[in-house]
N, C-alpha and C. Protein backbone atom coordinates (compact mmCIF):
# COMPACT_ATOMS: atom_id res chain seq x y z
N UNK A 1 -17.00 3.74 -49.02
CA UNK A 1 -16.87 2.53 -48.20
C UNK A 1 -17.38 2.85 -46.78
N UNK A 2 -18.58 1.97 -46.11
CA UNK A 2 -18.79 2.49 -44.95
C UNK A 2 -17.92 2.16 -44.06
N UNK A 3 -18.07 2.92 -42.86
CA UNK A 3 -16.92 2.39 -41.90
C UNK A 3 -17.81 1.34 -40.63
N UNK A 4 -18.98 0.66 -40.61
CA UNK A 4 -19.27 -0.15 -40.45
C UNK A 4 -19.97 -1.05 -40.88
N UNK A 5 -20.34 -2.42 -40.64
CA UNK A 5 -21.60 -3.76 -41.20
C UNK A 5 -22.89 -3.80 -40.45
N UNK A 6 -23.79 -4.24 -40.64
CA UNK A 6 -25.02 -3.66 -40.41
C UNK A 6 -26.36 -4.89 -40.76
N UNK A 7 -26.95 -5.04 -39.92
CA UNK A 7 -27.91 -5.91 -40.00
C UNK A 7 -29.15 -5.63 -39.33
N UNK A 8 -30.55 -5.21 -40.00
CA UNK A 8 -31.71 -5.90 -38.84
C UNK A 8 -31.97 -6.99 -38.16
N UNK A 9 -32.34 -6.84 -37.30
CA UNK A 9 -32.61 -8.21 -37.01
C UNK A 9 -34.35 -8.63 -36.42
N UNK A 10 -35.40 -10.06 -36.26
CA UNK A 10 -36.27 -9.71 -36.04
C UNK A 10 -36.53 -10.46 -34.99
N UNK A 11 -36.26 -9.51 -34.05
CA UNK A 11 -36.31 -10.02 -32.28
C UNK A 11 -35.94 -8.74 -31.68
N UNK A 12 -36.53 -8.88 -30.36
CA UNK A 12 -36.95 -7.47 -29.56
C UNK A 12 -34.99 -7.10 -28.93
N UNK A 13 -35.00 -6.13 -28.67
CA UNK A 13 -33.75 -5.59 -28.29
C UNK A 13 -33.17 -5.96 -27.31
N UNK A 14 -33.33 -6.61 -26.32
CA UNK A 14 -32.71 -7.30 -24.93
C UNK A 14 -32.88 -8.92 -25.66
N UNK A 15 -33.47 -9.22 -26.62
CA UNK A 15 -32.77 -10.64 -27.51
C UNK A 15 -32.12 -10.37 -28.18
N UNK A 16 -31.49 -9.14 -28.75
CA UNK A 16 -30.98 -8.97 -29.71
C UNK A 16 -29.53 -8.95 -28.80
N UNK A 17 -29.82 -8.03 -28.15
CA UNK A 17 -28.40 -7.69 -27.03
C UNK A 17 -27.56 -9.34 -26.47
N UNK A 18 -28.65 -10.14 -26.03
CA UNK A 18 -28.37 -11.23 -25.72
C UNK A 18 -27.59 -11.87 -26.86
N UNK A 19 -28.16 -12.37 -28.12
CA UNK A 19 -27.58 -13.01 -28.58
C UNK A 19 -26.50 -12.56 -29.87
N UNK A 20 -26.09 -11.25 -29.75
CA UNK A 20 -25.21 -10.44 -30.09
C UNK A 20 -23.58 -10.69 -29.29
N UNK A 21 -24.23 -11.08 -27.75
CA UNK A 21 -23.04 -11.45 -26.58
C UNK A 21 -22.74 -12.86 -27.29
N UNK A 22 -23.71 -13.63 -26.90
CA UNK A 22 -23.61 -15.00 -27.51
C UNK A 22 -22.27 -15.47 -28.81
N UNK A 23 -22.66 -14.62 -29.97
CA UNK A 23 -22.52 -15.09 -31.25
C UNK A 23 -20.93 -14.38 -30.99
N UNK A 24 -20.24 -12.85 -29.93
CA UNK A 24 -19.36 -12.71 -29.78
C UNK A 24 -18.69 -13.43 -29.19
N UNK A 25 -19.05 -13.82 -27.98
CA UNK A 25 -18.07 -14.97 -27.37
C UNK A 25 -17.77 -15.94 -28.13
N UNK A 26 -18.67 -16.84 -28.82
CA UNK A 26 -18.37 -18.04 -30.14
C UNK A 26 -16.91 -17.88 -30.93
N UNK A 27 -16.46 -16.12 -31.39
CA UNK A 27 -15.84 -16.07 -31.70
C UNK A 27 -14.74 -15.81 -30.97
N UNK A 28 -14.76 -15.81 -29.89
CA UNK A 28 -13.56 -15.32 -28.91
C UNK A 28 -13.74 -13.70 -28.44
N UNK A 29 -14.50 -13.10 -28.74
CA UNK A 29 -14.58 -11.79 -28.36
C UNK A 29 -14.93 -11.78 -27.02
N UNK A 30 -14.00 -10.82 -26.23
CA UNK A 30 -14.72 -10.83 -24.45
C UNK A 30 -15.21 -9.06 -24.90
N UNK A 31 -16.30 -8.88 -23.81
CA UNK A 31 -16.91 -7.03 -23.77
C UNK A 31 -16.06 -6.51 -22.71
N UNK A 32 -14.88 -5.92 -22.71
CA UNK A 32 -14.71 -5.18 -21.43
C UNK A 32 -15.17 -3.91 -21.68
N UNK A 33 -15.82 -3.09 -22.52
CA UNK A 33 -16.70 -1.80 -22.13
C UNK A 33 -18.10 -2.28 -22.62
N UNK A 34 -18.71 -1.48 -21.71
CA UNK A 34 -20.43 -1.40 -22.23
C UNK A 34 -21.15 -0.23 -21.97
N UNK A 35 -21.56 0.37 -22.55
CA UNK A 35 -22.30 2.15 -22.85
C UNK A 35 -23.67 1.75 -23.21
N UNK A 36 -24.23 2.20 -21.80
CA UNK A 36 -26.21 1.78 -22.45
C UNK A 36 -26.05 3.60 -22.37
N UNK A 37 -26.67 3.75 -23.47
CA UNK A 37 -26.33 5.39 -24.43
C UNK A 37 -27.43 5.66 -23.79
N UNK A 38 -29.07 5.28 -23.29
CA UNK A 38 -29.86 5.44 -22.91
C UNK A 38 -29.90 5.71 -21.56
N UNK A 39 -29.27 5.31 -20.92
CA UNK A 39 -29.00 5.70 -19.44
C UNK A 39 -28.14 6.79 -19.27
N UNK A 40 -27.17 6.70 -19.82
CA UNK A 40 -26.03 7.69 -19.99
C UNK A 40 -27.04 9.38 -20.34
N UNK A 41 -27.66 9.10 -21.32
CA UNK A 41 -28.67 10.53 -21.79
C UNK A 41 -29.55 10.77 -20.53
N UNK A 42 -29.63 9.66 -19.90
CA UNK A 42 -31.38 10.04 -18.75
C UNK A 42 -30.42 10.66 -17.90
N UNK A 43 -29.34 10.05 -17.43
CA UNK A 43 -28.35 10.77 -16.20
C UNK A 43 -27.66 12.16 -16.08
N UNK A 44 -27.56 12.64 -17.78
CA UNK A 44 -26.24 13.08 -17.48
C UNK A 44 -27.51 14.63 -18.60
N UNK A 45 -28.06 14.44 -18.76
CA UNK A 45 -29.00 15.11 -19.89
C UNK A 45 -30.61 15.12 -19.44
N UNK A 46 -30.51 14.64 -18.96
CA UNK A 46 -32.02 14.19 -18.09
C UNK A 46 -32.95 13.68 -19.32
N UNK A 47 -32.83 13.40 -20.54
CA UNK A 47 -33.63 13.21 -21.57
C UNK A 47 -33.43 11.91 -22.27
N UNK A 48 -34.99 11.09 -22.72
CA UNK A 48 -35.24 10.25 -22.97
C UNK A 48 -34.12 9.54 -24.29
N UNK A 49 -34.43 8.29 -24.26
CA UNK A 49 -33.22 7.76 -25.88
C UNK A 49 -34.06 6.49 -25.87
N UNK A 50 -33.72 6.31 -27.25
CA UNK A 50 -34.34 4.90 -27.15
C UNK A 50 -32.85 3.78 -27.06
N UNK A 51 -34.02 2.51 -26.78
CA UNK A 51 -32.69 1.56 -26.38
C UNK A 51 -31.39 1.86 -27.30
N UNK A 52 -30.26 1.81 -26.58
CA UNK A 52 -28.82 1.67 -27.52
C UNK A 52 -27.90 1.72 -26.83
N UNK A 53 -27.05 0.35 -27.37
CA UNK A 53 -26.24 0.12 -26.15
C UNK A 53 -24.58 -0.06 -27.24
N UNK A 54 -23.77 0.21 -26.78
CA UNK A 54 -22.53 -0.14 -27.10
C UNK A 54 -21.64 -1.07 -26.66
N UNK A 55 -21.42 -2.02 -27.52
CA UNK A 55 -20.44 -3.27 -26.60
C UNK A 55 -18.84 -2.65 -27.02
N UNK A 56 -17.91 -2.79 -26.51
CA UNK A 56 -17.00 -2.89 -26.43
C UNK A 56 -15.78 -3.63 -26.98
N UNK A 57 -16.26 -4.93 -28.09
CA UNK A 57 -16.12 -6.00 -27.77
C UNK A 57 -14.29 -5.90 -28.28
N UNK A 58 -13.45 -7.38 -27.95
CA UNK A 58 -12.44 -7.35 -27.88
C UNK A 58 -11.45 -8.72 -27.88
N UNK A 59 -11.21 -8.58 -29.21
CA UNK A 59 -10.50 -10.00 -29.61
C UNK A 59 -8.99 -10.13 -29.52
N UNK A 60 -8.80 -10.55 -27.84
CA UNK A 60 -7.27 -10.57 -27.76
C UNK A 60 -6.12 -10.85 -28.63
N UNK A 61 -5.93 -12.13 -28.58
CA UNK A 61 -5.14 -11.87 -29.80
C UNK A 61 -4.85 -11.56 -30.82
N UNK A 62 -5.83 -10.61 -31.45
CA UNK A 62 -6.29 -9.70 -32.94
C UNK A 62 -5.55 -8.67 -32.13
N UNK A 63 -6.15 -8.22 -30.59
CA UNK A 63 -5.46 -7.18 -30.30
C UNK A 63 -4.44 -7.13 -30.42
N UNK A 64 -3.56 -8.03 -29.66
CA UNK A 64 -2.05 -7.94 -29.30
C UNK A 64 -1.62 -7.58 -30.48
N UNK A 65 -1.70 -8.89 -31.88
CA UNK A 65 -0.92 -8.22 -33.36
C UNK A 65 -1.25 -6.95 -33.51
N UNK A 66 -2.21 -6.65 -33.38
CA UNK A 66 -2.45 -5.18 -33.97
C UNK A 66 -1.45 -4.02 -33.03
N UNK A 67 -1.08 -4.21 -31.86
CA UNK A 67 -0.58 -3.21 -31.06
C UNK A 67 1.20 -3.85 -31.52
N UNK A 68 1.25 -4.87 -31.35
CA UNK A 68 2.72 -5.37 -32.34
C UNK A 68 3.06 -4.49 -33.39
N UNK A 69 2.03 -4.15 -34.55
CA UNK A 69 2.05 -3.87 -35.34
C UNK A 69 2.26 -2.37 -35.46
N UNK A 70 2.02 -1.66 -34.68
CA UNK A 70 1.38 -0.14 -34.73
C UNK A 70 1.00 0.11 -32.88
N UNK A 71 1.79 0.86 -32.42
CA UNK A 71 1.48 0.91 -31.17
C UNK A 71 0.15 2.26 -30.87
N UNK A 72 -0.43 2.71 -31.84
CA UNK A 72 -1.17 3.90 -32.00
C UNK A 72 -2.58 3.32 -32.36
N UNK A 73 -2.75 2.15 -32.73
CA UNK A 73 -3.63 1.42 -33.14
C UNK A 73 -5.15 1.37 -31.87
N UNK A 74 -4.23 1.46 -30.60
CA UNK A 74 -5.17 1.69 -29.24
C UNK A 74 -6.25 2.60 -29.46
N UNK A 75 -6.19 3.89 -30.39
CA UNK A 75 -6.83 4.90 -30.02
C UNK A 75 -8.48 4.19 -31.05
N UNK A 76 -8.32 2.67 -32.03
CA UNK A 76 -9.47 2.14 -32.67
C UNK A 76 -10.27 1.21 -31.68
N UNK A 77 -9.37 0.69 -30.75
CA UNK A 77 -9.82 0.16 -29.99
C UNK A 77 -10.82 -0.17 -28.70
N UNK A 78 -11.47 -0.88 -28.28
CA UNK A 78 -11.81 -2.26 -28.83
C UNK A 78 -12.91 -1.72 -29.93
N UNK A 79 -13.28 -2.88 -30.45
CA UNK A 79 -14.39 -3.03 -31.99
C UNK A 79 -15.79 -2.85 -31.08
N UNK A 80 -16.20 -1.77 -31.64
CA UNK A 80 -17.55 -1.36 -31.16
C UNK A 80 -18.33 -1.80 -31.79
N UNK A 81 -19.33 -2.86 -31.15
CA UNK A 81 -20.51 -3.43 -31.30
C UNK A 81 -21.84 -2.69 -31.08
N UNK A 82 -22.75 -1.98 -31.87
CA UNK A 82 -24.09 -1.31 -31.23
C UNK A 82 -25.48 -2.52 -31.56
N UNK A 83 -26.07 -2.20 -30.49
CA UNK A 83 -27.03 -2.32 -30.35
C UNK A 83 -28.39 -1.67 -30.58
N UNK A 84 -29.21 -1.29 -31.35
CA UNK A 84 -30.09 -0.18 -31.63
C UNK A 84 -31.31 -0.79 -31.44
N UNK A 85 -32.35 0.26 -30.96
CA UNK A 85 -33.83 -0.30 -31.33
C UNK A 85 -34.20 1.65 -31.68
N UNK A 86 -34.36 1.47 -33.26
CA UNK A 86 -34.83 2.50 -34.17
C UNK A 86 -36.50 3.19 -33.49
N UNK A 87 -36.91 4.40 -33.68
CA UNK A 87 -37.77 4.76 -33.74
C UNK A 87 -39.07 4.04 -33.67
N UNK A 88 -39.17 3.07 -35.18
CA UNK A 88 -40.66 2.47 -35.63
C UNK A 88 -40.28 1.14 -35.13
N UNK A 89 -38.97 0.87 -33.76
CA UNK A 89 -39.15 -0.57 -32.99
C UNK A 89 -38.31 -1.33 -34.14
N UNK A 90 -37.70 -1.40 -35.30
CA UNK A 90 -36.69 -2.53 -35.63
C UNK A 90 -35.60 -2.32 -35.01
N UNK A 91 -35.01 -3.41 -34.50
CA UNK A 91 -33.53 -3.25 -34.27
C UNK A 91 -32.40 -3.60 -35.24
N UNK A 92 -31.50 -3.10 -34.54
CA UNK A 92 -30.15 -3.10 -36.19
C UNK A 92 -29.34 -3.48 -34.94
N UNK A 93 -28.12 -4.36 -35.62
CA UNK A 93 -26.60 -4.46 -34.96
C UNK A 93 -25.85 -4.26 -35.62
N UNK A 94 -24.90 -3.39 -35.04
CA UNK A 94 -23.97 -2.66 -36.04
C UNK A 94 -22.61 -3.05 -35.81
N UNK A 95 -21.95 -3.20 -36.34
CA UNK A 95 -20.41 -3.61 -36.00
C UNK A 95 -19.09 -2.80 -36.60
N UNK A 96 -18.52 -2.11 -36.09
CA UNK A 96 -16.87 -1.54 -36.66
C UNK A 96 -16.66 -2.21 -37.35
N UNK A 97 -16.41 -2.01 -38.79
CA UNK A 97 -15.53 -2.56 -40.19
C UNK A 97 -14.40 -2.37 -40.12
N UNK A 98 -13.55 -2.90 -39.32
CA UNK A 98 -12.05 -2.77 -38.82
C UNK A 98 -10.97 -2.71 -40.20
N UNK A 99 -11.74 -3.55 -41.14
CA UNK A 99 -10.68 -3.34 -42.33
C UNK A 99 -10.77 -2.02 -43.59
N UNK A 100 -12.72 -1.26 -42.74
CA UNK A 100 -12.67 -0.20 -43.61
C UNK A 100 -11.77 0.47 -42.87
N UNK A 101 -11.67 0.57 -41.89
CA UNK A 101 -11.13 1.70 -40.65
C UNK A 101 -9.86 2.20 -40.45
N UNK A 102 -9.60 0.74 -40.89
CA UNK A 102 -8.00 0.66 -40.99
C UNK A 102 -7.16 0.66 -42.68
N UNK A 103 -8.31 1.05 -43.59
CA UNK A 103 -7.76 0.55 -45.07
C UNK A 103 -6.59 1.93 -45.43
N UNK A 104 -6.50 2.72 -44.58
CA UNK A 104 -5.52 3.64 -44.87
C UNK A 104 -3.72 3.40 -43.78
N UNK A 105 -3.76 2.60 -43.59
CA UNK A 105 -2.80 1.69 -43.00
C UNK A 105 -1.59 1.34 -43.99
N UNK A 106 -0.47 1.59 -43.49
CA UNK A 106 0.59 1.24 -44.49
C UNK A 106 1.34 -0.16 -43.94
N UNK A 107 1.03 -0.40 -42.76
CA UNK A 107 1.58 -1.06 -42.09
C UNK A 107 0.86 -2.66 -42.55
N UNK A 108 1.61 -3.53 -43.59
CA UNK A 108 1.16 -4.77 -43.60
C UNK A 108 0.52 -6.28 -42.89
N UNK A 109 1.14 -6.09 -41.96
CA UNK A 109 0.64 -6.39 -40.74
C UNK A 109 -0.85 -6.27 -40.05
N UNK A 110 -0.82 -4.86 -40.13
CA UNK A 110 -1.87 -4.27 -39.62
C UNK A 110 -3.57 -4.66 -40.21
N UNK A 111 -2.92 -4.55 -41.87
CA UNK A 111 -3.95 -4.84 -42.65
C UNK A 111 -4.23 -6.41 -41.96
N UNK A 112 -3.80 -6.80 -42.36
CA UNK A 112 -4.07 -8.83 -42.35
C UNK A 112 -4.88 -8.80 -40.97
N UNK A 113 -4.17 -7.99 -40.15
CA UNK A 113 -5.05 -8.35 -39.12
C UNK A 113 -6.91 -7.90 -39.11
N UNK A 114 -7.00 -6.76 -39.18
CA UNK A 114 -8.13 -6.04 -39.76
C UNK A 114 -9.01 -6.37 -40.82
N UNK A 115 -8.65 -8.00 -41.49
CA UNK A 115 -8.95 -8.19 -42.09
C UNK A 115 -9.86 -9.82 -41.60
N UNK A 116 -8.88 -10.24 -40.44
CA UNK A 116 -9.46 -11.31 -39.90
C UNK A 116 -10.46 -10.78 -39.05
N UNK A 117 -10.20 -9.62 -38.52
CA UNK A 117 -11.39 -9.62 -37.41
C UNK A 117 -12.70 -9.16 -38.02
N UNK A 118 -12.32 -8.47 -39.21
CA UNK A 118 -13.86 -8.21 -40.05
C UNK A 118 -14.25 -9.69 -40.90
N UNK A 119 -13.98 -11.03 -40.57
CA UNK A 119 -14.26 -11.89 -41.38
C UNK A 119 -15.10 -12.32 -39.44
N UNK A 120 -14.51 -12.20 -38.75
CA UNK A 120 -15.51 -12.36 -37.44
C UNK A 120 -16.31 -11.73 -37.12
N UNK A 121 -16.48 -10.21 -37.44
CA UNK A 121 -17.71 -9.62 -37.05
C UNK A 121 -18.85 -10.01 -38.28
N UNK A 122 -18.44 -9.65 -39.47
CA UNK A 122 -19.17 -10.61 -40.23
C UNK A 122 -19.73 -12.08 -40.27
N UNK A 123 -19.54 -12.50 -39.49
CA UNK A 123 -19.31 -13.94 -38.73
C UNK A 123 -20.83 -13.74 -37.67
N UNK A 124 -20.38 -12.99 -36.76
CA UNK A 124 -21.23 -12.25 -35.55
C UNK A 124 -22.40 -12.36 -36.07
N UNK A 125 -22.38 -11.08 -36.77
CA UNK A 125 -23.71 -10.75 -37.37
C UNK A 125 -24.23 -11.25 -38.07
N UNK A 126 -23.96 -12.29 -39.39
CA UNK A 126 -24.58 -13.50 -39.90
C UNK A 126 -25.58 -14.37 -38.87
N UNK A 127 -24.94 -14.39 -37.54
CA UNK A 127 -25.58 -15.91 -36.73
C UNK A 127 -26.69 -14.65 -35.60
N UNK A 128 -26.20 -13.47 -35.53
CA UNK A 128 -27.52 -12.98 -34.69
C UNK A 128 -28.60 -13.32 -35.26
């Protein structure tokens, strides 16, 4: 079972990024982190990357149950959204499979929740 969902898409990578934000907010997701992995490598490594960016993204009230549920749950948190532009120029958006991630969960609760928010990232990535 992978532990994320996965899509090409066929539009250049700063449209892709764009309407990746787009199709998250629709669902209620806000980004409070963002990791351009490419800058991060030029700064800190001095060496080239191709575009790739990490959203953060973060569906409050998915959160809250989930921390209701399991106060340890923080360390999955928020649902990482990538952004890629591959080698030969396709881009992919990738999304945390929160219900693979979490399928070792005993906590009932926990599941249900992990289960709605992968029916939204699936959601996401359908409309990019």
């Amino acid at each position: 079972m992978n532990y994320y969902i996965s899509k090409f898409v066929d539009m250049t990578f700063d449209r892709a990024v764009a309407r990746t934000r787009e199709e998250l907010a629709k669902e209620g997701f806000s980004i409070p982190t963002e990791i351009d992995v490419r800058a991060v490598f030029k700064e800190k490594l001095g060496v080239a990357f191709r575009p790739y960016l990490i959203l953060g993204a973060c569906h409050a009230p998915s959160a809250y149950k989930a921390l209701m549920a399991e106060d340890k749950i923080g360390v999955l948190l928020p649902c990482n959204v990538i952004v890629q532009e591959h080698e030969d120029g396709r881009v992919e958006v990738v999304a945390m499979d929160p219900k693979s991630v979490m399928a070792g969960s005993v906590v009932h609760d926990l599941a249900r929740v992990a289960e709605d928010v992968q029916l939204k990232m699936r959601k996401v990535l359908a409309e990019v």
